[in-house]
Protein backbone atom coordinates (compact mmCIF):
# COMPACT_ATOMS: atom_id res chain seq x y z
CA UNK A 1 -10.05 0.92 -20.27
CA UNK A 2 -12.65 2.93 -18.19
CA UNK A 3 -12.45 2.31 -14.41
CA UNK A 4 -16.17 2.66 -12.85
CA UNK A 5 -16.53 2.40 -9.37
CA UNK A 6 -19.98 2.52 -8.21
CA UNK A 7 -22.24 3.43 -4.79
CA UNK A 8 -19.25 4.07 -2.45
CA UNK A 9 -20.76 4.84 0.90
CA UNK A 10 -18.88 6.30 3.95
CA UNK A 11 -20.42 7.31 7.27
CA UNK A 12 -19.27 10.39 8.96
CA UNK A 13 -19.40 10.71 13.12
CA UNK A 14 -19.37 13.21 14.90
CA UNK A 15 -12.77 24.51 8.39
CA UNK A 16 -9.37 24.04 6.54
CA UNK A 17 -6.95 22.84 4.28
CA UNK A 18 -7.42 22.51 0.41
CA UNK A 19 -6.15 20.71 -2.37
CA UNK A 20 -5.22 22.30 -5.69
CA UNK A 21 -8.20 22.08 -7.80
CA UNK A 22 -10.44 24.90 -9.24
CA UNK A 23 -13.76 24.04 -7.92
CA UNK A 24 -12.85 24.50 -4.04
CA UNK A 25 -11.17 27.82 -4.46
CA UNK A 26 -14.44 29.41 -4.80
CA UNK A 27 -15.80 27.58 -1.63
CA UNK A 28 -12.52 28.50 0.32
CA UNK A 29 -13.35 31.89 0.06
CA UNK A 30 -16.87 31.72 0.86
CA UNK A 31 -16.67 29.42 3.88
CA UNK A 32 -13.35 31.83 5.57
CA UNK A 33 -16.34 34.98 4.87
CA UNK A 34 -19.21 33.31 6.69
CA UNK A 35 -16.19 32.32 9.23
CA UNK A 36 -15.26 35.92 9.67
CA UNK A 37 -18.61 37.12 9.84
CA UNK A 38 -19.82 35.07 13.12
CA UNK A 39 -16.51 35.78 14.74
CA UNK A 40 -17.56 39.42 13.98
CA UNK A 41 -21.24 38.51 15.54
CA UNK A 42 -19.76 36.89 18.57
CA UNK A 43 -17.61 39.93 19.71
CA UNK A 44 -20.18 42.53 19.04
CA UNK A 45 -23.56 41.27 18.90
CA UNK A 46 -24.82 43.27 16.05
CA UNK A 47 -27.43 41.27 13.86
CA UNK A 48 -26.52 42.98 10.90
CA UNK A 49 -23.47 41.13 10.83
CA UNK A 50 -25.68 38.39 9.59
CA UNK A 51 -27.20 40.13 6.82
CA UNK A 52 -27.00 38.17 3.41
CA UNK A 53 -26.25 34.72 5.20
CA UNK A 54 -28.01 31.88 4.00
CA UNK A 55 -28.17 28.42 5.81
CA UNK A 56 -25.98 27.11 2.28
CA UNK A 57 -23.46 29.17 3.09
CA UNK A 58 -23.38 27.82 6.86
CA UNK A 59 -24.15 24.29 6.13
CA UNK A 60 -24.42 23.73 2.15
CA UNK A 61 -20.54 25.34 0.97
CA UNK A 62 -19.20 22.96 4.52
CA UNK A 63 -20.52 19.46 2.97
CA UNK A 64 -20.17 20.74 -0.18
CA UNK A 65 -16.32 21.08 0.24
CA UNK A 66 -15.89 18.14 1.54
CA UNK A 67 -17.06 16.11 -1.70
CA UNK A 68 -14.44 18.52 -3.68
CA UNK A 69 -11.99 18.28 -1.21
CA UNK A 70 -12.41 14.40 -1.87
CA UNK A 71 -12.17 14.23 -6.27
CA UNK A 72 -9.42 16.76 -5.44
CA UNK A 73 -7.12 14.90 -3.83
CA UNK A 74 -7.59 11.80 -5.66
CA UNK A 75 -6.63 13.57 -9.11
CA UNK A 76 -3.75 15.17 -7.15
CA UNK A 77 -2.28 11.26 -5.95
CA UNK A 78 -3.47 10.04 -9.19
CA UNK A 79 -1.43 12.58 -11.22
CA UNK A 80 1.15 11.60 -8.71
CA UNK A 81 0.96 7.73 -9.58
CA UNK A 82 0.58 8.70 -12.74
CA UNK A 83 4.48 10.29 -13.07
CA UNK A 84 6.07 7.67 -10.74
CA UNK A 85 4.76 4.62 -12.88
CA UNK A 86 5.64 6.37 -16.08
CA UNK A 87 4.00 3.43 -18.15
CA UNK A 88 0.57 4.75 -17.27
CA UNK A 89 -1.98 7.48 -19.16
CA UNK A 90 -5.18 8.19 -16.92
CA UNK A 91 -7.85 11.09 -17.84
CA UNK A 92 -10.88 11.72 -15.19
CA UNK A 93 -14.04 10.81 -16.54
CA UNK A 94 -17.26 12.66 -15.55
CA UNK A 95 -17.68 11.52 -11.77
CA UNK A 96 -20.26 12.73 -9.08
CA UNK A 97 -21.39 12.30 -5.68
CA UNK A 98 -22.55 13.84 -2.49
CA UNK A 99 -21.52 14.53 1.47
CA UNK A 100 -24.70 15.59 3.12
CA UNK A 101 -26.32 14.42 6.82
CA UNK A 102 -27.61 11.29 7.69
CA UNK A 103 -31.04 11.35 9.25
CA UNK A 104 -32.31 8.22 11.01
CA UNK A 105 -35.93 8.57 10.91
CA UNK A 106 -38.37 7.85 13.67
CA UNK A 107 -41.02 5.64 13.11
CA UNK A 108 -44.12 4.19 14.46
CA UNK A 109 -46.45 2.38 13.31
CA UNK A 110 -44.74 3.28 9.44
CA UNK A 111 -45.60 6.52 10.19
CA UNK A 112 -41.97 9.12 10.83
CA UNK A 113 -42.48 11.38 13.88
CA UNK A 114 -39.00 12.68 13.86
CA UNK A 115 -35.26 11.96 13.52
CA UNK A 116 -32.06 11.66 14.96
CA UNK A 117 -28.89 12.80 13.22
CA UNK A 118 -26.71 10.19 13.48
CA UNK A 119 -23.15 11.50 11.27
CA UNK A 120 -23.29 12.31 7.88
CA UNK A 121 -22.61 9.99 4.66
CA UNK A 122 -20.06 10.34 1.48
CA UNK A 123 -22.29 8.80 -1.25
CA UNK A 124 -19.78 8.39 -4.23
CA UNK A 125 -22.10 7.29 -7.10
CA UNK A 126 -19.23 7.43 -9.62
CA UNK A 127 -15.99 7.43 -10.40
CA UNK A 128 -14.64 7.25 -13.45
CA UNK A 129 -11.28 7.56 -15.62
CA UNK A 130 -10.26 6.75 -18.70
CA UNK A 131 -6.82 4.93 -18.43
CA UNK A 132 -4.26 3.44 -21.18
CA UNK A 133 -1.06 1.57 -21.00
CA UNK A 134 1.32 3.24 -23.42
CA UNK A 135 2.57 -0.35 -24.29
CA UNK A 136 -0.49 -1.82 -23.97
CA UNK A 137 -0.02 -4.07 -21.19
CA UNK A 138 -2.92 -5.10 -20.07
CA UNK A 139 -1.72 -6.94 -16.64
CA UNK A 140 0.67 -3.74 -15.87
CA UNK A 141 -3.36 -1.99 -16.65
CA UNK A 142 -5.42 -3.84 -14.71
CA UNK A 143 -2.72 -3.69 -11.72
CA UNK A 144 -2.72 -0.07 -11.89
CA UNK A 145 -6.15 0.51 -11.65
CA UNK A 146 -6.75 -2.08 -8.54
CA UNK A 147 -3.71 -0.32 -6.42
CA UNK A 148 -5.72 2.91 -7.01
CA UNK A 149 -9.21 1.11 -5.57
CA UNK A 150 -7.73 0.82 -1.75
CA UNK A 151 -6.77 4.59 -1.86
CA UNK A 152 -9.65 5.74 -3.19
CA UNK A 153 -11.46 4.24 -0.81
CA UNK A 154 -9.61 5.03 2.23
CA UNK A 155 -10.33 8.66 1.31
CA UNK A 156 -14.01 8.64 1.93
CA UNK A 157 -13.02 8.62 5.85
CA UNK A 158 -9.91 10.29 5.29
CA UNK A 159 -10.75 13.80 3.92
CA UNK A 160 -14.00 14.33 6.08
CA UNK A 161 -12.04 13.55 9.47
CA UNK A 162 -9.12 15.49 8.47
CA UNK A 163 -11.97 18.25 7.82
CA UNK A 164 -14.09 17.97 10.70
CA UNK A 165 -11.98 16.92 13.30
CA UNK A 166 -10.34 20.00 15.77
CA UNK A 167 -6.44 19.94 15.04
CA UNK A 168 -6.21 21.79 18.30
CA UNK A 169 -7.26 18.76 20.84
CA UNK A 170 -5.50 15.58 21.18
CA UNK A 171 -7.98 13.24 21.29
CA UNK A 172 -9.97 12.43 17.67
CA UNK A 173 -13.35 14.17 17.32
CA UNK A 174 -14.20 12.82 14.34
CA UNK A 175 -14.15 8.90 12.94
CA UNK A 176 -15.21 7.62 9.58
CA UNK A 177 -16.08 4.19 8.18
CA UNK A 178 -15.43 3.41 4.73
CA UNK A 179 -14.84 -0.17 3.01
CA UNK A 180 -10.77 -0.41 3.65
CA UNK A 181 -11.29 0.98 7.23
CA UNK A 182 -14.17 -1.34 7.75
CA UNK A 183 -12.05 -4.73 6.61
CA UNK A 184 -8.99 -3.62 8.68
CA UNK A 185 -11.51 -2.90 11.82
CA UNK A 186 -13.07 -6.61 11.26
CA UNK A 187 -9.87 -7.86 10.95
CA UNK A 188 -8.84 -6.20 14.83
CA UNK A 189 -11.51 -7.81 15.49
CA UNK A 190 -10.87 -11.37 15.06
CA UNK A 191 -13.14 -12.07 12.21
CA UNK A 192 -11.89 -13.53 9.09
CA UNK A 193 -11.30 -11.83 5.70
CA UNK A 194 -12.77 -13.20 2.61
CA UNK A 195 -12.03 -12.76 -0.97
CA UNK A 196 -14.97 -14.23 -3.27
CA UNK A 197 -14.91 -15.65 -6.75
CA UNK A 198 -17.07 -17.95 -8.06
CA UNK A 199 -14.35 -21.18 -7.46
CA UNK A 200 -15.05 -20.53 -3.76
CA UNK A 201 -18.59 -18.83 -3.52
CA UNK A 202 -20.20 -21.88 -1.74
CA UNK A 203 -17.17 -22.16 0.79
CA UNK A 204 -17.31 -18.75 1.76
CA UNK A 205 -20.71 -17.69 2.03
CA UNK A 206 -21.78 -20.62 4.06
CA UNK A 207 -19.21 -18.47 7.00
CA UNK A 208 -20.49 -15.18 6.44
CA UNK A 209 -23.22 -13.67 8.17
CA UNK A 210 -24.09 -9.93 6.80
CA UNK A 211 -28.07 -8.63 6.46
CA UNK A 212 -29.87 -9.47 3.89
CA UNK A 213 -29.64 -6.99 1.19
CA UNK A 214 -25.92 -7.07 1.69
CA UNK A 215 -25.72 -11.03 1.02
CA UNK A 216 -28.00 -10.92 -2.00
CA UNK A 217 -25.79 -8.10 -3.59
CA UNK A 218 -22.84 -10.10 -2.69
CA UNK A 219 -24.21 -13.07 -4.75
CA UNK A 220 -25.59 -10.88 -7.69
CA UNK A 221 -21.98 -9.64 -7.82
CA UNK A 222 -20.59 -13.37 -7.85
CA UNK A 223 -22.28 -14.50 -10.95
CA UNK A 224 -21.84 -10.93 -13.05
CA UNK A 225 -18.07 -12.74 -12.88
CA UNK A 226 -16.86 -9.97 -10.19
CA UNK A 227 -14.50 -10.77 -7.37
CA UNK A 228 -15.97 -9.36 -3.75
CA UNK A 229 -13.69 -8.61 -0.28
CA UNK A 230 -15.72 -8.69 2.99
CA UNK A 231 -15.74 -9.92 6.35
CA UNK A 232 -17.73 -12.30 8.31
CA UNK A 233 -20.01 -10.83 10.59
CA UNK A 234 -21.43 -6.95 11.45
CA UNK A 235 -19.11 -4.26 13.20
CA UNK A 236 -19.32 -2.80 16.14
CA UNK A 237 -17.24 1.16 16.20
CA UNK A 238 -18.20 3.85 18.28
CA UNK A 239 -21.84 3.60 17.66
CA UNK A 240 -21.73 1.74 14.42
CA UNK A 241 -23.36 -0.97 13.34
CA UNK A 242 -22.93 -2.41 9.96
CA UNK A 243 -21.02 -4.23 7.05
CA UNK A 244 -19.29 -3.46 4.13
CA UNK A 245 -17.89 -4.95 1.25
CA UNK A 246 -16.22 -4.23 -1.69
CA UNK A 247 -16.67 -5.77 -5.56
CA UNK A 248 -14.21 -5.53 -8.23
């Protein structure tokens, strides 16, 4: 059975630890150079310091680590789950997608004049694994592969905060939104939890109140004969506004 999960989207408010995995190795060393570099620049001032710098390896190798950082610690727990179920034979399939800044654009008249950065966004437009059930269970399958969705998720906030935020200061810097955070915030926030099928489609959507494109995606999902977990009305957090929802 292939697992696809599609368009995960995770905004970012507002370097660092690393996860065994070939790809960020590479990045590691780059990003601790550039590091070394400006501390050099700082203390003495001397432009040449500078020489051979490029804004990607300020700004591209940082986001670019980040989306690494994040399909390297889900193979590490998923190697992990892997051994402790014992029952359970999972391959990574080719998956992509991209941390980069979010812009919100200016506009008048439908013309841009400018933007404000408001965070930056993990856009996860696949992921992928091939995974078996050495006895061929398919419930004991299927069960697997939804216990893996939560995590997965949780990780699109997780890994950018734990590599943005200062470890030095007390207070959080950084805070993330991604679909698990975003139920669990809804749910501190009074506002009830639904799970969707088509037996209770009618019920349910007649309670929620989400924007437009977000209810008509909802309902496309229903009758393609997936299951979908939202909440009832936008969030509020630190600046946020939004909803989010999850299809399975």
């Amino acid at each position: 059975m292939k697992k696809v999960i599609n368009k995960h989207t995770t905004l970012v408010r507002l370097v660092s630890q690393t996860w065994t995995s070939y790809p960020v190795i590479p990045l590691k060393n780059t990003l601790e150079t550039v590091k070394n570099k400006l501390e050099d620049y700082q203390k003495n001032k001397n432009q040449a310091l500078l020489d051979g710098i490029s804004k990607h390896d300020i700004s591209g190798a940082m986001l670019q680590a980040v989306v690494q950082s994040y399909f390297a610690i889900n193979d590490a727990q998923d190697t992990i789950a892997q051994q402790q179920h014992k029952n359970i034979i999972q391959n990574r399939y080719m998956s992509f997608g991209t941390f980069h800044t979010f812009i919100k654009p200016n506009m008048r008249f439908g013309m841009i004049f400018g933007g404000n950065m408001t965070g930056m966004q993990m856009d996860i437009d696949r992921l992928v694994t091939t995974t078996v059930a050495k006895d061929n269970n398919h419930d004991v399958l299927v069960n697997f592969i939804q216990s893996q969705g939560s995590r997965e998720s949780a990780n699109e906030h997780l890994v950018p905060e734990q590599l943005f935020d200062n470890p030095d200061t007390e207070e959080k810097e950084v805070e993330g939104i991604s679909a698990v955070k975003a139920i669990q915030l809804a749910q501190e926030q009074g506002q009830k939890i639904f799970t969707i099928t088509k037996e209770n489609y009618n019920e349910a959507i007649s309670q929620i109140n989400l924007y437009n494109g977000a209810m008509e995606d909802i309902r496309n999902a229903i009758n393609s004969g997936k299951q979908v977990t939202t909440h009832q009305s936008q969030i509020n957090f630190k600046g946020w506004h939004g909803s989010i929802y999850s299809k399975t």
